[in-house]
C-alpha atoms as a PDB file:
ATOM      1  CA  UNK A   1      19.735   0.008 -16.825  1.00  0.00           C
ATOM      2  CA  UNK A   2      19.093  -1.836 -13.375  1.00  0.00           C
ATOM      3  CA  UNK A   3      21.494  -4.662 -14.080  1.00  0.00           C
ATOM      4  CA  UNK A   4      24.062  -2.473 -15.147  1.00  0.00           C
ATOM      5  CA  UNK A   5      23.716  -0.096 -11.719  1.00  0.00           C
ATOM      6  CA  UNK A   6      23.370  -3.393 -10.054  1.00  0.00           C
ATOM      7  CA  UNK A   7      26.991  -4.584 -11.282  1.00  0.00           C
ATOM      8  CA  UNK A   8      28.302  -1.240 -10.558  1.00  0.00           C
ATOM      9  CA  UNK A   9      27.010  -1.151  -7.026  1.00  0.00           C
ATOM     10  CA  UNK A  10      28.174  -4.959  -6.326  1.00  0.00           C
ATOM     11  CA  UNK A  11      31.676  -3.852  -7.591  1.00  0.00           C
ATOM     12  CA  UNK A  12      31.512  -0.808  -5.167  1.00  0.00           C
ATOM     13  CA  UNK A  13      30.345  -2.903  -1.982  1.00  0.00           C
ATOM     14  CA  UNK A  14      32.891  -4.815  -2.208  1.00  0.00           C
ATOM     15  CA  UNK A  15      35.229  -1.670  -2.168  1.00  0.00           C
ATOM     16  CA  UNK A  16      33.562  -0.575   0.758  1.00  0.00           C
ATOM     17  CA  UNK A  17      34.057  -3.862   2.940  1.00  0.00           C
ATOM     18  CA  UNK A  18      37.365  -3.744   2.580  1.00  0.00           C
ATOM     19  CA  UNK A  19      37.725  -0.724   4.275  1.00  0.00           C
ATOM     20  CA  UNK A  20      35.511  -1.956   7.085  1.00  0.00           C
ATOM     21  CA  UNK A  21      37.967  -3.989   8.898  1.00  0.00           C
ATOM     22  CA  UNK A  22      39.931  -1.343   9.726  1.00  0.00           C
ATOM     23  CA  UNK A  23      36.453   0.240  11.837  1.00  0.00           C
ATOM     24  CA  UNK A  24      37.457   3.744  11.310  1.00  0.00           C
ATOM     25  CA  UNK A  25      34.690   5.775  11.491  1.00  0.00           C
ATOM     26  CA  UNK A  26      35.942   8.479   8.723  1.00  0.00           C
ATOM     27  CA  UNK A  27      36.579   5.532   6.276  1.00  0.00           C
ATOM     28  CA  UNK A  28      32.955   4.290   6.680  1.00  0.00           C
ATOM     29  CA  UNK A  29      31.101   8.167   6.082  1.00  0.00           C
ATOM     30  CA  UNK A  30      33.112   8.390   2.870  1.00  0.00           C
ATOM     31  CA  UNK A  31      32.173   4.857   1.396  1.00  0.00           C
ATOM     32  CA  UNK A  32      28.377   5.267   2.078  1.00  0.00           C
ATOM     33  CA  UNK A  33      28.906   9.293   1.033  1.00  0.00           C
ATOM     34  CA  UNK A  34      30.582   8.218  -1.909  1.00  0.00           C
ATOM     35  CA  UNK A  35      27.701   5.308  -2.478  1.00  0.00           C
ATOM     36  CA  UNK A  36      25.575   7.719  -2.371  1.00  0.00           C
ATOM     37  CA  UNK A  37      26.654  10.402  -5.088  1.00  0.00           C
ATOM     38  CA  UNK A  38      27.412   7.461  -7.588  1.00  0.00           C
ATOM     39  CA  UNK A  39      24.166   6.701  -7.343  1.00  0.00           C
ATOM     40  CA  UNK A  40      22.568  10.439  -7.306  1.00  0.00           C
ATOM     41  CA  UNK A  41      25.313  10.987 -10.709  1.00  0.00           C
ATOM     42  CA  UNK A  42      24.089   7.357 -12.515  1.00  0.00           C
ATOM     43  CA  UNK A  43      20.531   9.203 -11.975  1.00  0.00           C
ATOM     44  CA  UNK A  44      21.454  12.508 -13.172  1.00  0.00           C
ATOM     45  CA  UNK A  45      23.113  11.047 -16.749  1.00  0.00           C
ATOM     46  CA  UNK A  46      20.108   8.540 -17.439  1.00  0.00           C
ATOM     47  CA  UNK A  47      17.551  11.764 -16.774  1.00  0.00           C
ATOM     48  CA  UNK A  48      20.038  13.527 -19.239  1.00  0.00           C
ATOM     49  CA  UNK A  49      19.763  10.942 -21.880  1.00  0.00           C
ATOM     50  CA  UNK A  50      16.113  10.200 -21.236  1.00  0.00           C
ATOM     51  CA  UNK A  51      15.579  14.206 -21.606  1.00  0.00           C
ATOM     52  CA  UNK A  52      17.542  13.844 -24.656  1.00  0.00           C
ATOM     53  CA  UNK A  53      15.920  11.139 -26.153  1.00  0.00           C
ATOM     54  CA  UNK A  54      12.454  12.063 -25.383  1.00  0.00           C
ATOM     55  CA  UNK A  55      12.533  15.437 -27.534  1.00  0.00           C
ATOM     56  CA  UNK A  56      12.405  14.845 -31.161  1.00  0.00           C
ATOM     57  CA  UNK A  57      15.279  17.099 -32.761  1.00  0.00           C
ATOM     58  CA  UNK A  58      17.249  18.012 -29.727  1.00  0.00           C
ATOM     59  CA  UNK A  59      16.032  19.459 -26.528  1.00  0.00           C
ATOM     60  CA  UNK A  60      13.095  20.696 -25.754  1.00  0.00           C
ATOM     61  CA  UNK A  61      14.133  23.900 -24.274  1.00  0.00           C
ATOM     62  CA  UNK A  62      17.211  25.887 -22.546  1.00  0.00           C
ATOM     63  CA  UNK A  63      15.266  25.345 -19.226  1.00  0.00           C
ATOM     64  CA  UNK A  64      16.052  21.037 -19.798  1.00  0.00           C
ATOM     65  CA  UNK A  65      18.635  21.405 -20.501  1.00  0.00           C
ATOM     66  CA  UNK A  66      20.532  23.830 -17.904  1.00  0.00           C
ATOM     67  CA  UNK A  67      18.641  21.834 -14.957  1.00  0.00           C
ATOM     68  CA  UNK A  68      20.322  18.275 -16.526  1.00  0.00           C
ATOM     69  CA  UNK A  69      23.664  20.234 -16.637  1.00  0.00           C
ATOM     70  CA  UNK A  70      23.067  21.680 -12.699  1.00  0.00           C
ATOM     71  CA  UNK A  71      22.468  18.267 -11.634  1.00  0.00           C
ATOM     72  CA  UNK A  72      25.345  17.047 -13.220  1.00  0.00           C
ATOM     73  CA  UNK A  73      27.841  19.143 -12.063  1.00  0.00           C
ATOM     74  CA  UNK A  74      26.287  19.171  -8.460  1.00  0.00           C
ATOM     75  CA  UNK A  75      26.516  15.286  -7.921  1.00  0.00           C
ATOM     76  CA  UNK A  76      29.481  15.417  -8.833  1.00  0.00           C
END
C-alpha cells in the first residue's frame, strides 16, 4: 500500500512542477489542495476496505459503514 501511494504521489509531483514555472499563485493552492484530497480519498478507500475486510460476513454495522461512505463522498 505505501509503494503504490508512493508511485501515485511521484506521478502527481511531477504534475505539480510543471505548473510551477509559471509562479502563479492560484496554480500552486490547487496542486497542494488537490495533493492533499488524493491523499485524504487513498485514506478513506483503504479504511473502507480494511473495515470491510476486518468483519467476517460483511460489515459490522450500519454505523461502519455510513461513516466509510461520509468520508468518501466528502474527500471527494
Amino acid at each position: 500500500m505505501v509503494f503504490f501511494w508512493y508511485k501515485l504521489r511521484s506521478k502527481f509531483n511531477s504534475f505539480c512542477i510543471c505548473f510551477q514555472f509559471l509562479n502563479n499563485q492560484i496554480l500552486r493552492f490547487f496542486c497542494a489542495s488537490y495533493s492533499f484530497f488524493f491523499f485524504l480519498f487513498v485514506i478513506s478507500i483503504y479504511h473502507f476496505i480494511e473495515t470491510e475486510r476486518r468483519v467476517e460476513g460483511g460489515w459490522d454495522s450500519t454505523c461502519s459503514y455510513l461513516r466509510a461512505i461520509t468520508v468518501l463522498i466528502i474527500s471527494v
